[in-house]
ModelCIF file with pLDDT and N, C-alpha, C, O atoms, coordinates in Angstrom:
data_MODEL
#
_entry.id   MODEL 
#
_entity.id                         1 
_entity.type                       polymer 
_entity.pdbx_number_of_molecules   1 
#
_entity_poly.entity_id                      1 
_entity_poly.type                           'polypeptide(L)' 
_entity_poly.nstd_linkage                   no 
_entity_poly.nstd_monomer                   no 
_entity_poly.pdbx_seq_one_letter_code       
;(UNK)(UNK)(UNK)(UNK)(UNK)(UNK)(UNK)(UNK)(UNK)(UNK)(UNK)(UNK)(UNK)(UNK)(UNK)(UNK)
(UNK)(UNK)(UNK)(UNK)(UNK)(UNK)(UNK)(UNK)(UNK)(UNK)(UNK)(UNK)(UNK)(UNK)(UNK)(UNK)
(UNK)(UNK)(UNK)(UNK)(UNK)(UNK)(UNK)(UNK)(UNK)(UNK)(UNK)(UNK)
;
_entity_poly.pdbx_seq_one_letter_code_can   XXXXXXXXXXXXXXXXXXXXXXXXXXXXXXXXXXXXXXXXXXXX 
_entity_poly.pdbx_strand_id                 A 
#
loop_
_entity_poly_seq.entity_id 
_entity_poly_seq.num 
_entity_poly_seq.mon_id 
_entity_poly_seq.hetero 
1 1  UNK n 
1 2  UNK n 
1 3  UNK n 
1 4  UNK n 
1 5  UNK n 
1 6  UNK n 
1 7  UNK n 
1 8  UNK n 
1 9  UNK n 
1 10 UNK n 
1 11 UNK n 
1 12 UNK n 
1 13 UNK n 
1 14 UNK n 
1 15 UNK n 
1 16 UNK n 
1 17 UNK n 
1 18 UNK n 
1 19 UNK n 
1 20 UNK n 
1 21 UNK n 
1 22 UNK n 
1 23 UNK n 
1 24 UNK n 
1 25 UNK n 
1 26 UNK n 
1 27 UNK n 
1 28 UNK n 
1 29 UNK n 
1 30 UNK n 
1 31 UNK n 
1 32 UNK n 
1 33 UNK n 
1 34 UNK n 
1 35 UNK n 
1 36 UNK n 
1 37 UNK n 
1 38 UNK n 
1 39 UNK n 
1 40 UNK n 
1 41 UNK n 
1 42 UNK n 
1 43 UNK n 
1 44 UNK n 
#
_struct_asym.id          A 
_struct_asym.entity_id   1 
#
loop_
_ma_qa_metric.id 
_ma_qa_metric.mode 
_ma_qa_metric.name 
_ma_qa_metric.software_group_id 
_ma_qa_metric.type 
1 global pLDDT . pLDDT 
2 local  pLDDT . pLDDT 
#
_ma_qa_metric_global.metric_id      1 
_ma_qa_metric_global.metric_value   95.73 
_ma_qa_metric_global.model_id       1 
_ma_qa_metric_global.ordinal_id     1 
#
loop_
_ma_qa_metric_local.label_asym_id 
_ma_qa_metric_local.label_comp_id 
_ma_qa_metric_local.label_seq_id 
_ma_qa_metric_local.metric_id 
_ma_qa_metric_local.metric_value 
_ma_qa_metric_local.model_id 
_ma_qa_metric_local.ordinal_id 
A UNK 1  2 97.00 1 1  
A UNK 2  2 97.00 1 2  
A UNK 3  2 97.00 1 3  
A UNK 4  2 96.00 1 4  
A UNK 5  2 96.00 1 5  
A UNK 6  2 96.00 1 6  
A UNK 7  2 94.00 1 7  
A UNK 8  2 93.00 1 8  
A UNK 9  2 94.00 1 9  
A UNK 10 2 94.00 1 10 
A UNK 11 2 94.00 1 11 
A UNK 12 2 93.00 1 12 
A UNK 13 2 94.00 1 13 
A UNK 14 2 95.00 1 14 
A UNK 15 2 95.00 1 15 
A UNK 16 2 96.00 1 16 
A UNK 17 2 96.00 1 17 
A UNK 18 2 97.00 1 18 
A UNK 19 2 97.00 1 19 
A UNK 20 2 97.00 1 20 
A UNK 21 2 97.00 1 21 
A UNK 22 2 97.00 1 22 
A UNK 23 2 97.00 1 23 
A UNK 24 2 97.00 1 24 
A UNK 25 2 97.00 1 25 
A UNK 26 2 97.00 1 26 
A UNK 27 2 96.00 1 27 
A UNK 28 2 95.00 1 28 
A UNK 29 2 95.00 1 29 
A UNK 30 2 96.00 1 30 
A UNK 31 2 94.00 1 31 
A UNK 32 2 95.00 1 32 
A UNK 33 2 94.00 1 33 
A UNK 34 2 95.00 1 34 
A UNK 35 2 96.00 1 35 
A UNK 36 2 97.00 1 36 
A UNK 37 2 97.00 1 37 
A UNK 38 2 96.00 1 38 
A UNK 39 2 97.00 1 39 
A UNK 40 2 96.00 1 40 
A UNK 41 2 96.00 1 41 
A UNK 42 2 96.00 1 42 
A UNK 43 2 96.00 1 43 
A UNK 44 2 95.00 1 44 
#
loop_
_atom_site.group_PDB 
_atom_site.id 
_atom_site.type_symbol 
_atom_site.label_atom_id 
_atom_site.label_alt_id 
_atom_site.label_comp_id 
_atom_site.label_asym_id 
_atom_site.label_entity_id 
_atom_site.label_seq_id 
_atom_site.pdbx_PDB_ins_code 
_atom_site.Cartn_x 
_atom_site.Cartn_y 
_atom_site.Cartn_z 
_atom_site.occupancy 
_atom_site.B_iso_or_equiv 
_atom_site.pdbx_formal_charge 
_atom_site.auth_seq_id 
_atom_site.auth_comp_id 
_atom_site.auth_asym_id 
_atom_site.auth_atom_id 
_atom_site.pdbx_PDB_model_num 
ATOM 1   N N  . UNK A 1 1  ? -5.076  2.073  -2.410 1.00 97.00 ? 1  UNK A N  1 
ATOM 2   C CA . UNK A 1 1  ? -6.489  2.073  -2.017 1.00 97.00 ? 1  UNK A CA 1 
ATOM 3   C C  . UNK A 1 1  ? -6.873  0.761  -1.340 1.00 97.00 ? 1  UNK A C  1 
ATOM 4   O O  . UNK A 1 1  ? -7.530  0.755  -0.299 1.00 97.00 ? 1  UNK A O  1 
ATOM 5   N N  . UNK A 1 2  ? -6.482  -0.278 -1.906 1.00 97.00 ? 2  UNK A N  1 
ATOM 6   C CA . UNK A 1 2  ? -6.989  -1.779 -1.392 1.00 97.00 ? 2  UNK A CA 1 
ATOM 7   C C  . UNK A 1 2  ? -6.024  -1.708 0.237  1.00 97.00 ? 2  UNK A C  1 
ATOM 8   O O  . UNK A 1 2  ? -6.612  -2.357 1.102  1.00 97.00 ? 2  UNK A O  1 
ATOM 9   N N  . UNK A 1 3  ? -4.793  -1.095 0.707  1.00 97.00 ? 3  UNK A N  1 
ATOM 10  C CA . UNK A 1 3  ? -3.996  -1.327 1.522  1.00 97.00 ? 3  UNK A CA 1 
ATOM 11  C C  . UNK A 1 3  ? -4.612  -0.397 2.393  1.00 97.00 ? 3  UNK A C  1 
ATOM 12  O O  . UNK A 1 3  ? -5.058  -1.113 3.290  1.00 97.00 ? 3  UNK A O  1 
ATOM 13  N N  . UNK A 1 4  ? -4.873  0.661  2.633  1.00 96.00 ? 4  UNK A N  1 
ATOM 14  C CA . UNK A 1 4  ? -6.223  1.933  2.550  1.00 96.00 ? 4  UNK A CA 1 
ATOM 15  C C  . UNK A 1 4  ? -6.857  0.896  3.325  1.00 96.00 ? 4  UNK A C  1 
ATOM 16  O O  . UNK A 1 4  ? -6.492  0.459  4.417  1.00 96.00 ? 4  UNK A O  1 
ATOM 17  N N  . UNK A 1 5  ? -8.012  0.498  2.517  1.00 96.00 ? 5  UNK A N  1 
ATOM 18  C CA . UNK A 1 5  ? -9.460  -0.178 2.743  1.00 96.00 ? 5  UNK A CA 1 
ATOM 19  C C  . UNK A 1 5  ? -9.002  -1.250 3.973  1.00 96.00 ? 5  UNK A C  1 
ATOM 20  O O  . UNK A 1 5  ? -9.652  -1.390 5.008  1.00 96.00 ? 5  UNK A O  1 
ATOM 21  N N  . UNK A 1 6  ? -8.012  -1.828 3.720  1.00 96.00 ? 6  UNK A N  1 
ATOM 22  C CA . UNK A 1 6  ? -7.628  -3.076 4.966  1.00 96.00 ? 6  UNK A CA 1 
ATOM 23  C C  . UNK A 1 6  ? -7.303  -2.073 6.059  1.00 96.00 ? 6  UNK A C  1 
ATOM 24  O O  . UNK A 1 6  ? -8.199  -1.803 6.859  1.00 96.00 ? 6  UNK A O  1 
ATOM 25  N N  . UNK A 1 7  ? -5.983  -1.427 6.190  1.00 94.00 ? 7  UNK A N  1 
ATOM 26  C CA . UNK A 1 7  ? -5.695  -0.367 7.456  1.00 94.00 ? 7  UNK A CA 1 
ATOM 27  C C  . UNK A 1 7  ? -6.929  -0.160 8.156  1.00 94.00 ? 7  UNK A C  1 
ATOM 28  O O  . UNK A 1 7  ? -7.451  -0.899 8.990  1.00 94.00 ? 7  UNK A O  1 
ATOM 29  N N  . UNK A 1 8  ? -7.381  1.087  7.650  1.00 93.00 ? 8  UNK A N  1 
ATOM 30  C CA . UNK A 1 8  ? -8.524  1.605  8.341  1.00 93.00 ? 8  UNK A CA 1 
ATOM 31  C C  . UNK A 1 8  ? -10.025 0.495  8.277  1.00 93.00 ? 8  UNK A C  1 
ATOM 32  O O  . UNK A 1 8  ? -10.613 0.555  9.357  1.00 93.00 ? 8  UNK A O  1 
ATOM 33  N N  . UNK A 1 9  ? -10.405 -0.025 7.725  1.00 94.00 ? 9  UNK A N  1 
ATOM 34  C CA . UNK A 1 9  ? -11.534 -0.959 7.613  1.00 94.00 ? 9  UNK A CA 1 
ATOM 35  C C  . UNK A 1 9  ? -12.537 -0.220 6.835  1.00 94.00 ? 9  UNK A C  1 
ATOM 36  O O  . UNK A 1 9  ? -13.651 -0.745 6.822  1.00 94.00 ? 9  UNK A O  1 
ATOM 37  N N  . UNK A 1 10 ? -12.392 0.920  6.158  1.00 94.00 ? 10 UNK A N  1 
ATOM 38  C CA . UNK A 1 10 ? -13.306 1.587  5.315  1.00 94.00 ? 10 UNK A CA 1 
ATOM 39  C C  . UNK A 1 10 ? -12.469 1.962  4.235  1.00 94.00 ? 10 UNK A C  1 
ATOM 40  O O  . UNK A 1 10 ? -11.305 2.218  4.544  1.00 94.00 ? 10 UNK A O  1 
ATOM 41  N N  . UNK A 1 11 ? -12.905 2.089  2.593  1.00 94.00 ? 11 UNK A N  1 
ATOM 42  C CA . UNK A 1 11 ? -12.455 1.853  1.515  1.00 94.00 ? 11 UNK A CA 1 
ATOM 43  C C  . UNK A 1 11 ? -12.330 3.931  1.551  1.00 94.00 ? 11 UNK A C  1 
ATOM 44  O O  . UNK A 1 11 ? -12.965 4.826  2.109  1.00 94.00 ? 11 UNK A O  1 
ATOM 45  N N  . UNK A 1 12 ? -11.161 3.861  0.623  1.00 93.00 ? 12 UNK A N  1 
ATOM 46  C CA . UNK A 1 12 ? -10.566 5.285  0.081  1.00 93.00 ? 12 UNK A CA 1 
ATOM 47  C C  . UNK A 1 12 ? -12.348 6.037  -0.325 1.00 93.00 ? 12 UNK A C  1 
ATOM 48  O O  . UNK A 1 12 ? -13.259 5.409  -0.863 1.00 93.00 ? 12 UNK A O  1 
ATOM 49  N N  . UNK A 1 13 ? -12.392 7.322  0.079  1.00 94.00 ? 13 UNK A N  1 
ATOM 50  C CA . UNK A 1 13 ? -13.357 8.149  -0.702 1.00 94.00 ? 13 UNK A CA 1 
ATOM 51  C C  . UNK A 1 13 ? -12.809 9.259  -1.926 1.00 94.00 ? 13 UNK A C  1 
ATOM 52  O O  . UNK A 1 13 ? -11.705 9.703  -2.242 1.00 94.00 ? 13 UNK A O  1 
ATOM 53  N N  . UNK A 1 14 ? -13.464 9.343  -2.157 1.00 95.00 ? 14 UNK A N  1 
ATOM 54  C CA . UNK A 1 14 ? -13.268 10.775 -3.007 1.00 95.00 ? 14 UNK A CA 1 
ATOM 55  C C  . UNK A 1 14 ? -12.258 12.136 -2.539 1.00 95.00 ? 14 UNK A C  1 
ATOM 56  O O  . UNK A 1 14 ? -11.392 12.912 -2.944 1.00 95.00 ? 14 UNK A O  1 
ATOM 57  N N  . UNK A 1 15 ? -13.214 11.707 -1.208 1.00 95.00 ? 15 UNK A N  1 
ATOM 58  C CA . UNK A 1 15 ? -12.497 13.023 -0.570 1.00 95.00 ? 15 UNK A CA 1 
ATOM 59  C C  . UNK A 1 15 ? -10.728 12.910 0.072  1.00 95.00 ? 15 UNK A C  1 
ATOM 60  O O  . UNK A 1 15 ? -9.868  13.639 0.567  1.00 95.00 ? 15 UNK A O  1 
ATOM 61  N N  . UNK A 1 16 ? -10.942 11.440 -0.352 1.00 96.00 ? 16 UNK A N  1 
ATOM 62  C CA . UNK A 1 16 ? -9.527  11.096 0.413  1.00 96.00 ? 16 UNK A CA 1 
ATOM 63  C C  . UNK A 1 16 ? -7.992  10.909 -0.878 1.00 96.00 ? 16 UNK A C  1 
ATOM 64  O O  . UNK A 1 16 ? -6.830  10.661 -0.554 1.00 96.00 ? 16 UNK A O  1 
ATOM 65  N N  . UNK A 1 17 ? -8.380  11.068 -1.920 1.00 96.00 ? 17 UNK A N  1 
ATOM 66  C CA . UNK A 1 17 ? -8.240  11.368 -3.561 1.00 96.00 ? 17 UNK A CA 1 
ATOM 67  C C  . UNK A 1 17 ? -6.650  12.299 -2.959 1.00 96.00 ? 17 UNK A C  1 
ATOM 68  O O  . UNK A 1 17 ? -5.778  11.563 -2.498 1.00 96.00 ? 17 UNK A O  1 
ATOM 69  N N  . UNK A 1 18 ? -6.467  13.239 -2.977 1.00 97.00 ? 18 UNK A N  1 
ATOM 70  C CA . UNK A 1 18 ? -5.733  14.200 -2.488 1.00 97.00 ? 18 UNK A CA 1 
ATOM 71  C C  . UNK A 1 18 ? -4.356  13.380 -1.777 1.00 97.00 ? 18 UNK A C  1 
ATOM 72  O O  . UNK A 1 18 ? -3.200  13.419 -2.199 1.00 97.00 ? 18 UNK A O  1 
ATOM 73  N N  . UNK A 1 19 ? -4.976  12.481 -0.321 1.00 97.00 ? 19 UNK A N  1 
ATOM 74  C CA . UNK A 1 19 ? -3.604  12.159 0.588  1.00 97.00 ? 19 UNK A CA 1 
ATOM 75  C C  . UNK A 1 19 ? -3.635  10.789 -0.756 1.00 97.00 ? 19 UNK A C  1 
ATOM 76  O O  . UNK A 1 19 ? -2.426  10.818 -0.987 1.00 97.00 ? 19 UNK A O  1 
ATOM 77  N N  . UNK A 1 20 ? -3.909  10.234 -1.244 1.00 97.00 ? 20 UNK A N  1 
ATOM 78  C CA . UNK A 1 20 ? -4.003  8.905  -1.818 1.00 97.00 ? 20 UNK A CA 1 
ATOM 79  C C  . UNK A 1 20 ? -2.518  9.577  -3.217 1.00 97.00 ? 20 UNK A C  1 
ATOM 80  O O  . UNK A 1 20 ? -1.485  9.009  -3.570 1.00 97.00 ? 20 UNK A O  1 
ATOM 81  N N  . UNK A 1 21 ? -2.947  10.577 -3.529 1.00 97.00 ? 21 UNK A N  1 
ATOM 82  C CA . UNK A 1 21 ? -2.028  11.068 -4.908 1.00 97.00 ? 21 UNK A CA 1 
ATOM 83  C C  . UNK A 1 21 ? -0.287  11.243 -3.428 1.00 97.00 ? 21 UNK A C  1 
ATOM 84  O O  . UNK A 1 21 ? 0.849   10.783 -3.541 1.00 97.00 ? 21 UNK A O  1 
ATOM 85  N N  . UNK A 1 22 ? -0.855  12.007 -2.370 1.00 97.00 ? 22 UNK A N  1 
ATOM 86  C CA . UNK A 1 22 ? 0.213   12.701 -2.013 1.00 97.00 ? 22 UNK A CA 1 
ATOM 87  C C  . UNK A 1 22 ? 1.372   11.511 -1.441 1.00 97.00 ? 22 UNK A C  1 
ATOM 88  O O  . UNK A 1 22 ? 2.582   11.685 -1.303 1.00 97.00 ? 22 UNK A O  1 
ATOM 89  N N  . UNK A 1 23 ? 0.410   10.004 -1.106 1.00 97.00 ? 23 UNK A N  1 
ATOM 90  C CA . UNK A 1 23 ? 1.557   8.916  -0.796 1.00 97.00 ? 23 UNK A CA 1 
ATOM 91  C C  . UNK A 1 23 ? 1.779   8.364  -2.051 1.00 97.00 ? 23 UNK A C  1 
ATOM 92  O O  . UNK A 1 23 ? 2.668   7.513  -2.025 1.00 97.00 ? 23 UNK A O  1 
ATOM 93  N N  . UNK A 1 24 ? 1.254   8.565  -3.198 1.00 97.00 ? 24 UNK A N  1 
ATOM 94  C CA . UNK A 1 24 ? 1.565   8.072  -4.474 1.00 97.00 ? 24 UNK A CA 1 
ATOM 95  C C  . UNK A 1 24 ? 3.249   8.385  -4.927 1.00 97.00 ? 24 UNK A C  1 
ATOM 96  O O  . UNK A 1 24 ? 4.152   7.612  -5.245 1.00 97.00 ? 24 UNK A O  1 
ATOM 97  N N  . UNK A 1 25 ? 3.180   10.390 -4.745 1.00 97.00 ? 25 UNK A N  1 
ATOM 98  C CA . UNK A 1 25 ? 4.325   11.592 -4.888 1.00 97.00 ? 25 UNK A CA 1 
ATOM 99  C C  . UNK A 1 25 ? 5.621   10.763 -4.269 1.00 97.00 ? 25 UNK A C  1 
ATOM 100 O O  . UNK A 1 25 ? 6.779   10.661 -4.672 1.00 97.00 ? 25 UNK A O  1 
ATOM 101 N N  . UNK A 1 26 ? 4.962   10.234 -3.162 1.00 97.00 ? 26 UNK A N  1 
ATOM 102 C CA . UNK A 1 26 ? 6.367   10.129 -2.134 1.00 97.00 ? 26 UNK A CA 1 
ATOM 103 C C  . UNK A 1 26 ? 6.554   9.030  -2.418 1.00 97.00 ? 26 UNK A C  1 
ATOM 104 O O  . UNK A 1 26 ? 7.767   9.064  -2.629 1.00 97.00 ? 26 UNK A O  1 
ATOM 105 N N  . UNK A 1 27 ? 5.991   7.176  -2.739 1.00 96.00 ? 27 UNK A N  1 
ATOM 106 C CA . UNK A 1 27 ? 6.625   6.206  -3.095 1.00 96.00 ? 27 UNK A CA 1 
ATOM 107 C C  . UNK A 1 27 ? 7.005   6.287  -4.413 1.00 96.00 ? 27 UNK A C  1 
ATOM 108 O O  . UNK A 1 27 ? 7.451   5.205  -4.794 1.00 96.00 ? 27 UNK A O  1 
ATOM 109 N N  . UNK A 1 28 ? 7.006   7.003  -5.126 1.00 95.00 ? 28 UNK A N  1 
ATOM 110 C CA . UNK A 1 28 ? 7.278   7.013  -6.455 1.00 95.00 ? 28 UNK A CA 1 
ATOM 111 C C  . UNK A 1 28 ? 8.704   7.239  -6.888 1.00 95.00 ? 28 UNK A C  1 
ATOM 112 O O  . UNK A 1 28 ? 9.326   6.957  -7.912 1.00 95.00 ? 28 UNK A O  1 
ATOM 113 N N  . UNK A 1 29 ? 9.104   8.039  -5.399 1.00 95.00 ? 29 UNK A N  1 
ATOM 114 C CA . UNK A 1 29 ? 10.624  8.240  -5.566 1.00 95.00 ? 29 UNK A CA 1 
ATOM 115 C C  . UNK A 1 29 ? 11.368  7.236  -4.917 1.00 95.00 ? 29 UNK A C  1 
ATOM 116 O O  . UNK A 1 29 ? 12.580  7.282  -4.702 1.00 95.00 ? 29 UNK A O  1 
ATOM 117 N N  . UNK A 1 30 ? 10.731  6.485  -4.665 1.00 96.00 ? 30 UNK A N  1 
ATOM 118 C CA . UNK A 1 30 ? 11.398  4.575  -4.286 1.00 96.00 ? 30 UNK A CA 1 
ATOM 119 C C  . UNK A 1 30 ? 10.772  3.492  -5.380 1.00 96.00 ? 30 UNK A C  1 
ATOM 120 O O  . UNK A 1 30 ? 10.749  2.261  -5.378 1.00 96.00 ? 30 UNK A O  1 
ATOM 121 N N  . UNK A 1 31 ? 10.468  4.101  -5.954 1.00 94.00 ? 31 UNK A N  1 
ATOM 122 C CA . UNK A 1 31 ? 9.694   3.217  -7.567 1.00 94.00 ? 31 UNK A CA 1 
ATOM 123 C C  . UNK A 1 31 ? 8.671   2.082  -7.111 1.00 94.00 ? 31 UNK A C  1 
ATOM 124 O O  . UNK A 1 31 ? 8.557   0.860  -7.199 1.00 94.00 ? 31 UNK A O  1 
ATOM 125 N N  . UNK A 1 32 ? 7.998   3.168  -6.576 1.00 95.00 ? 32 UNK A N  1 
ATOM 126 C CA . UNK A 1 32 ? 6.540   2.576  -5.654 1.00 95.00 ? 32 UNK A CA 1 
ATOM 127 C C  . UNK A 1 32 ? 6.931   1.169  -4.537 1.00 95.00 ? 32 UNK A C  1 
ATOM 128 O O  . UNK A 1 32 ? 6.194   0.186  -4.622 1.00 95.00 ? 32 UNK A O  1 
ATOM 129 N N  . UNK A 1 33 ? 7.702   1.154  -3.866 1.00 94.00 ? 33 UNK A N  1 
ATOM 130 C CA . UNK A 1 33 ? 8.481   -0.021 -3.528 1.00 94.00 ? 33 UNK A CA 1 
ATOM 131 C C  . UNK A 1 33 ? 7.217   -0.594 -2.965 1.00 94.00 ? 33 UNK A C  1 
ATOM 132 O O  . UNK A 1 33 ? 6.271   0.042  -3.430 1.00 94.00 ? 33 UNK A O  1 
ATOM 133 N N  . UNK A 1 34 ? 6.808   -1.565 -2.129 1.00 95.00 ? 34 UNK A N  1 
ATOM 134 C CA . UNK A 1 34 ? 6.117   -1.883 -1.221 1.00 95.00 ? 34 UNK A CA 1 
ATOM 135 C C  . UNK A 1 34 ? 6.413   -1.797 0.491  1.00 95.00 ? 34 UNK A C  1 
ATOM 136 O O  . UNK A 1 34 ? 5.587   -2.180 1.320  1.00 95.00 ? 34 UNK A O  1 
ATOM 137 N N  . UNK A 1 35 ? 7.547   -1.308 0.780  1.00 96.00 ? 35 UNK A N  1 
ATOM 138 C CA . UNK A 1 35 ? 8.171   -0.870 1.830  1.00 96.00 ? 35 UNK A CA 1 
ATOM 139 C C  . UNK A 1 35 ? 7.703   0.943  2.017  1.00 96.00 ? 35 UNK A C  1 
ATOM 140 O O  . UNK A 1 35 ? 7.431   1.530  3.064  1.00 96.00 ? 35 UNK A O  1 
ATOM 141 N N  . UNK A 1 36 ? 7.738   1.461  0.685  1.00 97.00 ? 36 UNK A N  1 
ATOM 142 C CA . UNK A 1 36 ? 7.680   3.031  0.690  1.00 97.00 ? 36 UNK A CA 1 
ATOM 143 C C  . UNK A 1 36 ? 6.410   3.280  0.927  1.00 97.00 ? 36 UNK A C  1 
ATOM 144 O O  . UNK A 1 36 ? 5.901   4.303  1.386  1.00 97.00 ? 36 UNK A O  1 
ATOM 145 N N  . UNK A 1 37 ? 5.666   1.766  0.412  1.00 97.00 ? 37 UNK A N  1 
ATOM 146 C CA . UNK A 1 37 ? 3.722   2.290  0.026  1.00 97.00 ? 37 UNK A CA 1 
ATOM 147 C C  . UNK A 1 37 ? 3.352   2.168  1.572  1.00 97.00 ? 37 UNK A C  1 
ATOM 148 O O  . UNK A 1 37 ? 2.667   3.045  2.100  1.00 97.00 ? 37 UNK A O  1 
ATOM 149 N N  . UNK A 1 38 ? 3.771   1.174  2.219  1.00 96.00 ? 38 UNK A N  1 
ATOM 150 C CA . UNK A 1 38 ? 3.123   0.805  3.648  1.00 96.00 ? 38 UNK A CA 1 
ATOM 151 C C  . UNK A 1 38 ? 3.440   1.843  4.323  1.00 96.00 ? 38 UNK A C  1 
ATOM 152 O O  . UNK A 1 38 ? 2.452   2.405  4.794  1.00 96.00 ? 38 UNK A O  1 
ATOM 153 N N  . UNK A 1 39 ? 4.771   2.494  4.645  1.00 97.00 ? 39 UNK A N  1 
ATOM 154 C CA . UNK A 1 39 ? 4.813   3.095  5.148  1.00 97.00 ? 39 UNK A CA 1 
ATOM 155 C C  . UNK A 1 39 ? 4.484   4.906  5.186  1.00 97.00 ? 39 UNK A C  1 
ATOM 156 O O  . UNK A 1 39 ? 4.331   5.654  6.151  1.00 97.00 ? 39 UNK A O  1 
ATOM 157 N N  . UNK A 1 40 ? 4.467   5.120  4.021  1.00 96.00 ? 40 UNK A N  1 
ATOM 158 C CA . UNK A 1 40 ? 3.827   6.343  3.617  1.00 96.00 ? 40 UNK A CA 1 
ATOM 159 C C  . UNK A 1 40 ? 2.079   6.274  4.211  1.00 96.00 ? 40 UNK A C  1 
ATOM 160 O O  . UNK A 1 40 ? 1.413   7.206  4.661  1.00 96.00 ? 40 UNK A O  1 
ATOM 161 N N  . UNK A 1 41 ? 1.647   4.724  3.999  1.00 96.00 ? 41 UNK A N  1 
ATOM 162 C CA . UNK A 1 41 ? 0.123   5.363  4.417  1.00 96.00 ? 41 UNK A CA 1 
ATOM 163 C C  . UNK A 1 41 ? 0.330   5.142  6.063  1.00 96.00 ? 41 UNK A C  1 
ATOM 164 O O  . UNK A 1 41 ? -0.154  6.012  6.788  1.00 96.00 ? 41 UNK A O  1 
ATOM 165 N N  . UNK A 1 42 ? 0.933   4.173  6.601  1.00 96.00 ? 42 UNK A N  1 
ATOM 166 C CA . UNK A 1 42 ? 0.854   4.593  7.664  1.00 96.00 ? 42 UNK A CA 1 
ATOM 167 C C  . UNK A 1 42 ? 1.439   5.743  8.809  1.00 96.00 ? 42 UNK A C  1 
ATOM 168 O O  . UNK A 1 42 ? 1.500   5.861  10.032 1.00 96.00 ? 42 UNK A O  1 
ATOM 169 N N  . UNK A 1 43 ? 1.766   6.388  7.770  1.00 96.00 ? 43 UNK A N  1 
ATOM 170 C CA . UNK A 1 43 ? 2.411   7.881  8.607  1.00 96.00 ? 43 UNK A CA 1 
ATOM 171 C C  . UNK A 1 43 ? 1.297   9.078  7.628  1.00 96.00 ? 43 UNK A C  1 
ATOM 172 O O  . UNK A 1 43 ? 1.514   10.288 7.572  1.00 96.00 ? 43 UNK A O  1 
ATOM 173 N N  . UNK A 1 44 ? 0.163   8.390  6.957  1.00 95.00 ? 44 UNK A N  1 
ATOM 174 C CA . UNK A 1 44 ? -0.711  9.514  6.233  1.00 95.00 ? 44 UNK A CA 1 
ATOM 175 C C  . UNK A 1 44 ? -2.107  9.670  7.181  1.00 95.00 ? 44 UNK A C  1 
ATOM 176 O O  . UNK A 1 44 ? -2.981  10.477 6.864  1.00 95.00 ? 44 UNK A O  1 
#
């Protein structure tokens, strides 16, 4: 969410809850790396 809020310049909503879990799904199987997180949101 805080990496979110910097990218785009507006903070995660509610409605955005959904892609926020779905790059959660996918770095999780790199044990949330910080390589997996950046790049998952920037391909979200």
């Amino acid at each position: 969410t805080q990496f979110v809020a910097y990218a785009t310049g507006a903070p995660a909503e509610f409605g955005d809850r959904a892609e926020v879990e779905r790059i959660l799904d996918a770095a999780e199987k790199h044990q949330y790396g910080m390589r997996s997180i950046v790049q998952e949101i920037v391909q979200s």
